[in-house]
PDB file of N, CA and C in Angstrom:
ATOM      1  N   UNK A   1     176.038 139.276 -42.824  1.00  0.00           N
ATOM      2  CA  UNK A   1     176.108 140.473 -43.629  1.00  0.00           C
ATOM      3  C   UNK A   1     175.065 141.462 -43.137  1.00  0.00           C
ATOM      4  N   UNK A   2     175.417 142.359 -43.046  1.00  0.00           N
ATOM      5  CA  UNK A   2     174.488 143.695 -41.738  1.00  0.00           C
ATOM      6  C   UNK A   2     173.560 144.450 -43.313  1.00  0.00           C
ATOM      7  N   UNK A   3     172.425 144.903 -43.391  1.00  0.00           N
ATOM      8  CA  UNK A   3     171.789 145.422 -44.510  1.00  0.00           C
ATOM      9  C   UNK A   3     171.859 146.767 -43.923  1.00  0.00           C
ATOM     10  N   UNK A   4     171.556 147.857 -44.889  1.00  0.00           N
ATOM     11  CA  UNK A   4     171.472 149.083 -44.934  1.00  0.00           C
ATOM     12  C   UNK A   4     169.883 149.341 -44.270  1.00  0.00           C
ATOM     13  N   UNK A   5     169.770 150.601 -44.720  1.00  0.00           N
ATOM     14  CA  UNK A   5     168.379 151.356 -44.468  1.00  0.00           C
ATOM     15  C   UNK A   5     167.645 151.008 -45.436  1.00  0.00           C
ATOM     16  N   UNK A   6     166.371 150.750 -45.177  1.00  0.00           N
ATOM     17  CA  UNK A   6     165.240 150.363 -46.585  1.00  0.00           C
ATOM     18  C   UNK A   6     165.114 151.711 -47.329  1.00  0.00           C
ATOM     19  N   UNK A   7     165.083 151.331 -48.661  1.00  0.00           N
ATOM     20  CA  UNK A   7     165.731 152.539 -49.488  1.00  0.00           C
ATOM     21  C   UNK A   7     164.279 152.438 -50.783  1.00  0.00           C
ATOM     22  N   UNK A   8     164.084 153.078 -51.812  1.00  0.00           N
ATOM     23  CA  UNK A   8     163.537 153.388 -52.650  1.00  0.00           C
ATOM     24  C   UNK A   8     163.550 151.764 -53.697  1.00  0.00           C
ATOM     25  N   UNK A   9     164.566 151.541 -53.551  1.00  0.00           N
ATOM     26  CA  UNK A   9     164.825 149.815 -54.275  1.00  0.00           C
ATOM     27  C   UNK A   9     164.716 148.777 -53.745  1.00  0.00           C
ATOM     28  N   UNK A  10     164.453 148.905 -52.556  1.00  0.00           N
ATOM     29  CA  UNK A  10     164.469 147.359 -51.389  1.00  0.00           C
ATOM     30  C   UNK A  10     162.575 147.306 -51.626  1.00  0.00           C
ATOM     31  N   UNK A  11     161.692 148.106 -52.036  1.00  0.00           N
ATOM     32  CA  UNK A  11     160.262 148.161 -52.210  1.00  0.00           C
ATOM     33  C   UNK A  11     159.659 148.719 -51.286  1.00  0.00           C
ATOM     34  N   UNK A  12     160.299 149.376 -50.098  1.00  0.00           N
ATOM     35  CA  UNK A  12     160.194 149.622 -49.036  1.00  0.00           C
ATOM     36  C   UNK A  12     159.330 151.094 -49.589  1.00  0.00           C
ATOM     37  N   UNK A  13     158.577 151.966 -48.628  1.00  0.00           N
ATOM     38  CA  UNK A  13     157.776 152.761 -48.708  1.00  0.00           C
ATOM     39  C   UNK A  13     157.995 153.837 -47.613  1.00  0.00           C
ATOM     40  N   UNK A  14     159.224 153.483 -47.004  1.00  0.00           N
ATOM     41  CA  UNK A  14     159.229 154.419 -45.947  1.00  0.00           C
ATOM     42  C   UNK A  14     159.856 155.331 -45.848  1.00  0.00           C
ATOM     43  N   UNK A  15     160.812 155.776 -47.219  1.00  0.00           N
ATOM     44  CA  UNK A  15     160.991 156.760 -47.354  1.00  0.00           C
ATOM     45  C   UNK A  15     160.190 158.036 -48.216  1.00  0.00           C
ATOM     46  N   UNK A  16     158.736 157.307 -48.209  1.00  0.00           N
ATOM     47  CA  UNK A  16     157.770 158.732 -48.922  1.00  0.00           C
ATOM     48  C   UNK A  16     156.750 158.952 -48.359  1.00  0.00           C
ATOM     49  N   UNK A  17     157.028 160.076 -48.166  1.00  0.00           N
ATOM     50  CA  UNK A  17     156.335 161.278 -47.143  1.00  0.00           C
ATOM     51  C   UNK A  17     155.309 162.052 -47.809  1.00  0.00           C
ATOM     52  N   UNK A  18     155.281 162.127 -48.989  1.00  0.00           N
ATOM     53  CA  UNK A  18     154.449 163.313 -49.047  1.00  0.00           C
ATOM     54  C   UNK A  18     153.682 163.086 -50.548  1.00  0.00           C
ATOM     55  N   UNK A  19     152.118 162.718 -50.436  1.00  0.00           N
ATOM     56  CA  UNK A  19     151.811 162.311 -51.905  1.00  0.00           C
ATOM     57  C   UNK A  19     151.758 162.692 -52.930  1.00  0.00           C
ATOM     58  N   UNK A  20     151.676 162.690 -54.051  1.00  0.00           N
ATOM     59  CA  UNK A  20     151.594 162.872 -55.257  1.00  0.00           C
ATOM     60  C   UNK A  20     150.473 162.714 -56.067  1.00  0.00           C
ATOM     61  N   UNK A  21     149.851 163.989 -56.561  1.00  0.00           N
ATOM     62  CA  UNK A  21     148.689 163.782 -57.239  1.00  0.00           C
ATOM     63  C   UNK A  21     148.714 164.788 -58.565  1.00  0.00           C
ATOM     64  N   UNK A  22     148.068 164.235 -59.263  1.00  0.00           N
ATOM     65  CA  UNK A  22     147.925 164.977 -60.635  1.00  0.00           C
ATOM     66  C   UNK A  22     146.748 165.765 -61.160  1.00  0.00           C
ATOM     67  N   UNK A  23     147.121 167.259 -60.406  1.00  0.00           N
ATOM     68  CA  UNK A  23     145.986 168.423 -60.838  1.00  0.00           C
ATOM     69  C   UNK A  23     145.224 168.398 -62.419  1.00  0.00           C
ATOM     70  N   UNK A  24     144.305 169.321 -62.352  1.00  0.00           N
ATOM     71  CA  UNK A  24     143.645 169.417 -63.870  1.00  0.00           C
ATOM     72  C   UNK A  24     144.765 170.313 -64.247  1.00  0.00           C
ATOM     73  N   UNK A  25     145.282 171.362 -63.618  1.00  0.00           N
ATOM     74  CA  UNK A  25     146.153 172.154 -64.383  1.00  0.00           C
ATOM     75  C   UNK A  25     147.464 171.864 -63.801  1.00  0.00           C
ATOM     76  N   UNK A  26     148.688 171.793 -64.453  1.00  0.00           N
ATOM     77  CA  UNK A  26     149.980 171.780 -64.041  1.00  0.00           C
ATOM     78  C   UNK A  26     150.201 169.932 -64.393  1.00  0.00           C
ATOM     79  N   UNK A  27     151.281 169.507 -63.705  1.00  0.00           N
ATOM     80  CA  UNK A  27     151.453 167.753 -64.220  1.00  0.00           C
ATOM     81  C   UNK A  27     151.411 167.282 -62.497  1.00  0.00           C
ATOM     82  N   UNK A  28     152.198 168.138 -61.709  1.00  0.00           N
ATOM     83  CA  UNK A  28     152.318 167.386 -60.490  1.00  0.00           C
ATOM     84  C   UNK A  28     152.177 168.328 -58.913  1.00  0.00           C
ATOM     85  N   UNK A  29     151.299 167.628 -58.261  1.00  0.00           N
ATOM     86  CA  UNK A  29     150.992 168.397 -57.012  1.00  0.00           C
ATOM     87  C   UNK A  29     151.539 167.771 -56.095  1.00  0.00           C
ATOM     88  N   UNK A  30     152.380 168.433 -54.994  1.00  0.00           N
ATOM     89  CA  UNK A  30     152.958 167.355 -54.226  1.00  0.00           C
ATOM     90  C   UNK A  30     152.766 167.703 -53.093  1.00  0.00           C
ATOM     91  N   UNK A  31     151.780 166.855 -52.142  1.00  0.00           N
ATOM     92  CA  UNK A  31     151.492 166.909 -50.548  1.00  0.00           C
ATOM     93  C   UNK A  31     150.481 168.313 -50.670  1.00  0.00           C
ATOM     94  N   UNK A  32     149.821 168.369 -51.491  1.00  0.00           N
ATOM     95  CA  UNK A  32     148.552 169.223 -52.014  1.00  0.00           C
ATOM     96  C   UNK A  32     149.283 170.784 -51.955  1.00  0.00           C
ATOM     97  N   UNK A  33     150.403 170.645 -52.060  1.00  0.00           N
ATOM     98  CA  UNK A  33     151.071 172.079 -51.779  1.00  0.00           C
ATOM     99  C   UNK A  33     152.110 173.047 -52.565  1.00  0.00           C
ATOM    100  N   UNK A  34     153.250 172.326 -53.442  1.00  0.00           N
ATOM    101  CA  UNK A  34     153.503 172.610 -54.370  1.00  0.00           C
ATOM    102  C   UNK A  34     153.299 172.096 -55.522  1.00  0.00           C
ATOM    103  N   UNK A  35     152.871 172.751 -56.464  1.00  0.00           N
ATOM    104  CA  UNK A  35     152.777 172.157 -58.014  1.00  0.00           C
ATOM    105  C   UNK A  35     153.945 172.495 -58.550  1.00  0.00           C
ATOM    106  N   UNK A  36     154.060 171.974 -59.767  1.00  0.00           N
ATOM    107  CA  UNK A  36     155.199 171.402 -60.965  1.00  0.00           C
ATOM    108  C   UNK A  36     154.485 171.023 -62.078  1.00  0.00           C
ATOM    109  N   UNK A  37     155.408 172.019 -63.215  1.00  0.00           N
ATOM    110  CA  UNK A  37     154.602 171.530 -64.524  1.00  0.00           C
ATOM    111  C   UNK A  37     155.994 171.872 -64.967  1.00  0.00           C
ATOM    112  N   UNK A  38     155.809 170.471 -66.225  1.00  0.00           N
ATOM    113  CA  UNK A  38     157.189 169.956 -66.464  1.00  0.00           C
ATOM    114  C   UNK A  38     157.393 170.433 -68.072  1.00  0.00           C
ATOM    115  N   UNK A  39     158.172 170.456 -68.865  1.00  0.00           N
ATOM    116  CA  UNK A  39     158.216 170.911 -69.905  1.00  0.00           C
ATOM    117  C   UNK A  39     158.936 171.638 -70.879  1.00  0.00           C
ATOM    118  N   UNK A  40     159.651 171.826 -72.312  1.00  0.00           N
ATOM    119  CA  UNK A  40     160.782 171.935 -72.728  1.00  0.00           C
ATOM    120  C   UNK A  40     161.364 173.888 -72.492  1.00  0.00           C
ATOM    121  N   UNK A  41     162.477 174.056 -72.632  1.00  0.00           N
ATOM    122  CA  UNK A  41     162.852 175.311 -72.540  1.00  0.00           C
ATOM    123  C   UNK A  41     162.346 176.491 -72.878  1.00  0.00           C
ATOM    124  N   UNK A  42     161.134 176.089 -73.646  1.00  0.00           N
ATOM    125  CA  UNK A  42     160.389 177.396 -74.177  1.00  0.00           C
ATOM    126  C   UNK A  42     158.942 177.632 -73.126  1.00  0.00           C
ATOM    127  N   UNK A  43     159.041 176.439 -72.018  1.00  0.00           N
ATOM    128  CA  UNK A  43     157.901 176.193 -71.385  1.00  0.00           C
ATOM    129  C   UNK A  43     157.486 177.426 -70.291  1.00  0.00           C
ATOM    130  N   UNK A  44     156.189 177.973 -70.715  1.00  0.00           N
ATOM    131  CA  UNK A  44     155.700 179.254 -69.726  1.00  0.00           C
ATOM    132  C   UNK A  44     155.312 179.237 -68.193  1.00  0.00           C
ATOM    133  N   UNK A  45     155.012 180.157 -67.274  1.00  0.00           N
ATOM    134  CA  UNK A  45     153.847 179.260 -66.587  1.00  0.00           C
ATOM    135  C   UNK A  45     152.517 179.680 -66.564  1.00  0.00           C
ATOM    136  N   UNK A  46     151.905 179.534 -67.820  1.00  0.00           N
ATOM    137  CA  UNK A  46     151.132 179.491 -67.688  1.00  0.00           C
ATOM    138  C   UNK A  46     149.552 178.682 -67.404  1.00  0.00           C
ATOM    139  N   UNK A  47     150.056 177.576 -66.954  1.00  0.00           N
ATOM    140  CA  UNK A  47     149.334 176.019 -66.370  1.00  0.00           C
ATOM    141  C   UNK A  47     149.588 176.721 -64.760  1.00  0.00           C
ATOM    142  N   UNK A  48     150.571 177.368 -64.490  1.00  0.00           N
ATOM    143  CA  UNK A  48     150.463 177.165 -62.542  1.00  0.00           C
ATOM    144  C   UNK A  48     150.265 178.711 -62.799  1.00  0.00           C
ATOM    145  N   UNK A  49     149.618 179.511 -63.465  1.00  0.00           N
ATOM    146  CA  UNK A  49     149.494 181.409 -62.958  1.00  0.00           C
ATOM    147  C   UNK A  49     148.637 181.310 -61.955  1.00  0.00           C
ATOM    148  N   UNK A  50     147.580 180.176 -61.555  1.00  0.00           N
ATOM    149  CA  UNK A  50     146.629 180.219 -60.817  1.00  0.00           C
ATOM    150  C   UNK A  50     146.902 179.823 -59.749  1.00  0.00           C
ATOM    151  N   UNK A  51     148.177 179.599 -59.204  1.00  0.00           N
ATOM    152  CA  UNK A  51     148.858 179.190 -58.041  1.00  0.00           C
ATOM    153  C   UNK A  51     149.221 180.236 -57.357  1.00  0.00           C
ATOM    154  N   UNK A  52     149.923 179.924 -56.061  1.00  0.00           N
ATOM    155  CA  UNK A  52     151.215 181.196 -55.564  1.00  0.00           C
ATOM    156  C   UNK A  52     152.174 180.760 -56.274  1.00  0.00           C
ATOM    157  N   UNK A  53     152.906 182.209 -56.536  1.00  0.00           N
ATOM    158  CA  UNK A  53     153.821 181.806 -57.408  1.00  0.00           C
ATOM    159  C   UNK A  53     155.102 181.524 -56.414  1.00  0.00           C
ATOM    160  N   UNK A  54     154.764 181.489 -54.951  1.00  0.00           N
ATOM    161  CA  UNK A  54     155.883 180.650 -54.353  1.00  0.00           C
ATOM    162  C   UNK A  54     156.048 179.276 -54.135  1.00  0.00           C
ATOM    163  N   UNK A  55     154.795 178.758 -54.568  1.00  0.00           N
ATOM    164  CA  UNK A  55     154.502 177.189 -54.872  1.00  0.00           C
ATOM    165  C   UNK A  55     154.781 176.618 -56.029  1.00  0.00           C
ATOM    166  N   UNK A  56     154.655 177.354 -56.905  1.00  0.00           N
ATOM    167  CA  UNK A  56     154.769 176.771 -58.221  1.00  0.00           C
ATOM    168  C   UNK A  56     155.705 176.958 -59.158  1.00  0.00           C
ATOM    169  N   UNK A  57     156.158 176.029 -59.976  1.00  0.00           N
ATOM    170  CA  UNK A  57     157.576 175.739 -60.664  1.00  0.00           C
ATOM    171  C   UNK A  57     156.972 174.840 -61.715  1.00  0.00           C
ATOM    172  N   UNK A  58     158.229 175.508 -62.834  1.00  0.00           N
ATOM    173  CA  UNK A  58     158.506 174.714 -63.992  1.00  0.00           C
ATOM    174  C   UNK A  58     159.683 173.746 -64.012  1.00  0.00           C
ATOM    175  N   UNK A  59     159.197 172.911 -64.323  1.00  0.00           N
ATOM    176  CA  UNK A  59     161.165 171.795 -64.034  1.00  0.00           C
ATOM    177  C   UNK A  59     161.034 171.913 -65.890  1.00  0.00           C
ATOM    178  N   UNK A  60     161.866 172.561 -66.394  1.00  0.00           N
ATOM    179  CA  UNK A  60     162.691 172.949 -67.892  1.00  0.00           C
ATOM    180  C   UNK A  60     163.393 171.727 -68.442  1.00  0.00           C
ATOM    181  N   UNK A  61     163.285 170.963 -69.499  1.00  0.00           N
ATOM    182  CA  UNK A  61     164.203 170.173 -70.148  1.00  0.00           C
ATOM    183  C   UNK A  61     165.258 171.105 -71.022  1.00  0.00           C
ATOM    184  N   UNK A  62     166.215 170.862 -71.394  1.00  0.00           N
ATOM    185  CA  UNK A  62     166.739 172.154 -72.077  1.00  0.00           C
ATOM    186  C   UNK A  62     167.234 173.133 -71.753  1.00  0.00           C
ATOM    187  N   UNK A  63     167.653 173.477 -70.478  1.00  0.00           N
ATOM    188  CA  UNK A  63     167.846 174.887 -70.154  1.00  0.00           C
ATOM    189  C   UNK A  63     169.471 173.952 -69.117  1.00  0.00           C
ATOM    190  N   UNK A  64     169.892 174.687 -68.976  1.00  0.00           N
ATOM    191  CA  UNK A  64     171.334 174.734 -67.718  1.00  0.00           C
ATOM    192  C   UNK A  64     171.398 175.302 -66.366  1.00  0.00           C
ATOM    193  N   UNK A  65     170.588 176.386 -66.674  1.00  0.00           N
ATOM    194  CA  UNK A  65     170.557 176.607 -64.917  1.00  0.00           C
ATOM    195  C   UNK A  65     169.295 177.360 -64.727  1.00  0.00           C
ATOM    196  N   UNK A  66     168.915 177.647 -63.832  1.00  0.00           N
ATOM    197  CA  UNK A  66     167.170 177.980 -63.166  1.00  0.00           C
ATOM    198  C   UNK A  66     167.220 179.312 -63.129  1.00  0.00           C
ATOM    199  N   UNK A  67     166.616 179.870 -63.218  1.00  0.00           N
ATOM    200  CA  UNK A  67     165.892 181.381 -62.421  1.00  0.00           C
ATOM    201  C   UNK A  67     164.338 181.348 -62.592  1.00  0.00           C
ATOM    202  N   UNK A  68     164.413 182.007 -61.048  1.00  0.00           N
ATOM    203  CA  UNK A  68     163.186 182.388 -60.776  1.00  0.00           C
ATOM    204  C   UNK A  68     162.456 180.799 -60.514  1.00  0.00           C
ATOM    205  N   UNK A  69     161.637 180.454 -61.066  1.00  0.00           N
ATOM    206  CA  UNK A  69     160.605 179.771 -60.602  1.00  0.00           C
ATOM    207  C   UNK A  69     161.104 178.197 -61.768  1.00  0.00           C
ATOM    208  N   UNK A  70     162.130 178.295 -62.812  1.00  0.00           N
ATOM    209  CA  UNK A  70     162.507 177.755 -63.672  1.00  0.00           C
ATOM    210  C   UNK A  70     163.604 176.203 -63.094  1.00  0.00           C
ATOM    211  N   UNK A  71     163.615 175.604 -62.966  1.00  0.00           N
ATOM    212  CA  UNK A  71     164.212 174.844 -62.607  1.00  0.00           C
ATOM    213  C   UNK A  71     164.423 173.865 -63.490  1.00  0.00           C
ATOM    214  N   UNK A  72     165.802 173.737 -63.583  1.00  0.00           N
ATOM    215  CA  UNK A  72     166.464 172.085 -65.180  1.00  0.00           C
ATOM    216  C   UNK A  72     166.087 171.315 -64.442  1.00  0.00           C
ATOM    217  N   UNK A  73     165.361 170.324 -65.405  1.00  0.00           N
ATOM    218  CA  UNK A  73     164.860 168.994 -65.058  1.00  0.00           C
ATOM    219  C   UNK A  73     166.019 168.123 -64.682  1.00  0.00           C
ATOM    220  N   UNK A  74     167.164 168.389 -65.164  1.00  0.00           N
ATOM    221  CA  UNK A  74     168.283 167.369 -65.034  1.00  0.00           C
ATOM    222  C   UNK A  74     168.387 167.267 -63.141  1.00  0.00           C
ATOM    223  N   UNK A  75     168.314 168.334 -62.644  1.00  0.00           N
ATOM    224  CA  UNK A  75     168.631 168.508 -61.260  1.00  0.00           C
ATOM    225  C   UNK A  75     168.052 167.117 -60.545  1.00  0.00           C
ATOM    226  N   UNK A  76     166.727 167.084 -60.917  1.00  0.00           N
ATOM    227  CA  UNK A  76     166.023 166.058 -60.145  1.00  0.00           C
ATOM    228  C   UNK A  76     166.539 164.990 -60.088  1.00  0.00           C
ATOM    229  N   UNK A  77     167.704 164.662 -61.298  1.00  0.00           N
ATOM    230  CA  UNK A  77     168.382 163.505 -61.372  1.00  0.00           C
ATOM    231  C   UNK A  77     169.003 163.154 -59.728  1.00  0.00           C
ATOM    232  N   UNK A  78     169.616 164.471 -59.175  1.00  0.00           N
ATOM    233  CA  UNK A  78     170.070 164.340 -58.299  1.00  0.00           C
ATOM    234  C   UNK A  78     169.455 164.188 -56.953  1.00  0.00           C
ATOM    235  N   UNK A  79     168.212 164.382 -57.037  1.00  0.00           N
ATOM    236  CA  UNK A  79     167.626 163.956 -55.818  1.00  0.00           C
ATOM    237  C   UNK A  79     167.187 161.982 -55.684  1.00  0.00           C
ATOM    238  N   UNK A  80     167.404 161.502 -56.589  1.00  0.00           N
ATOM    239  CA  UNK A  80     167.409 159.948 -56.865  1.00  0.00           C
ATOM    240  C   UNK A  80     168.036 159.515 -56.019  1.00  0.00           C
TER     241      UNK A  80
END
């Protein structure tokens, strides 16, 4: 029986590239370069104003589709 590619479930590690750390402001910094602050449909940004605002994003619970810097949390489902 031939196995696949080591994947996210085999425990394997080789598909992550880029770390993850948790700023004082915002929830998630990723590869020290974009932040993400996560949070329901009424959520501002005001945790990432101190960013570029081409780095920084809200992932929205609650909302259906993105603008601007707004992004539905559901999406991420799809990067799984």
């Amino acid at each position: 029986m031939e196995s696949g590619p080591p994947g996210p479930l085999d425990g394997s590690t080789d598909l992550i590239h880029y770390p993850i750390t948790f700023p004082e402001k915002g929830d998630f910094l990723i590869d020290g370069n974009l932040l993400f602050e996560t949070g329901g449909k009424n959520k501002t940004g005001k945790q990432t104003h101190h960013w570029p605002t081409d780095k920084a994003f809200t992932a929205a619970y609650g909302i259906e589709y993105g603008r601007g810097n707004r992004i539905p949390l559901w999406l991420f489902g799809f990067l799984y």
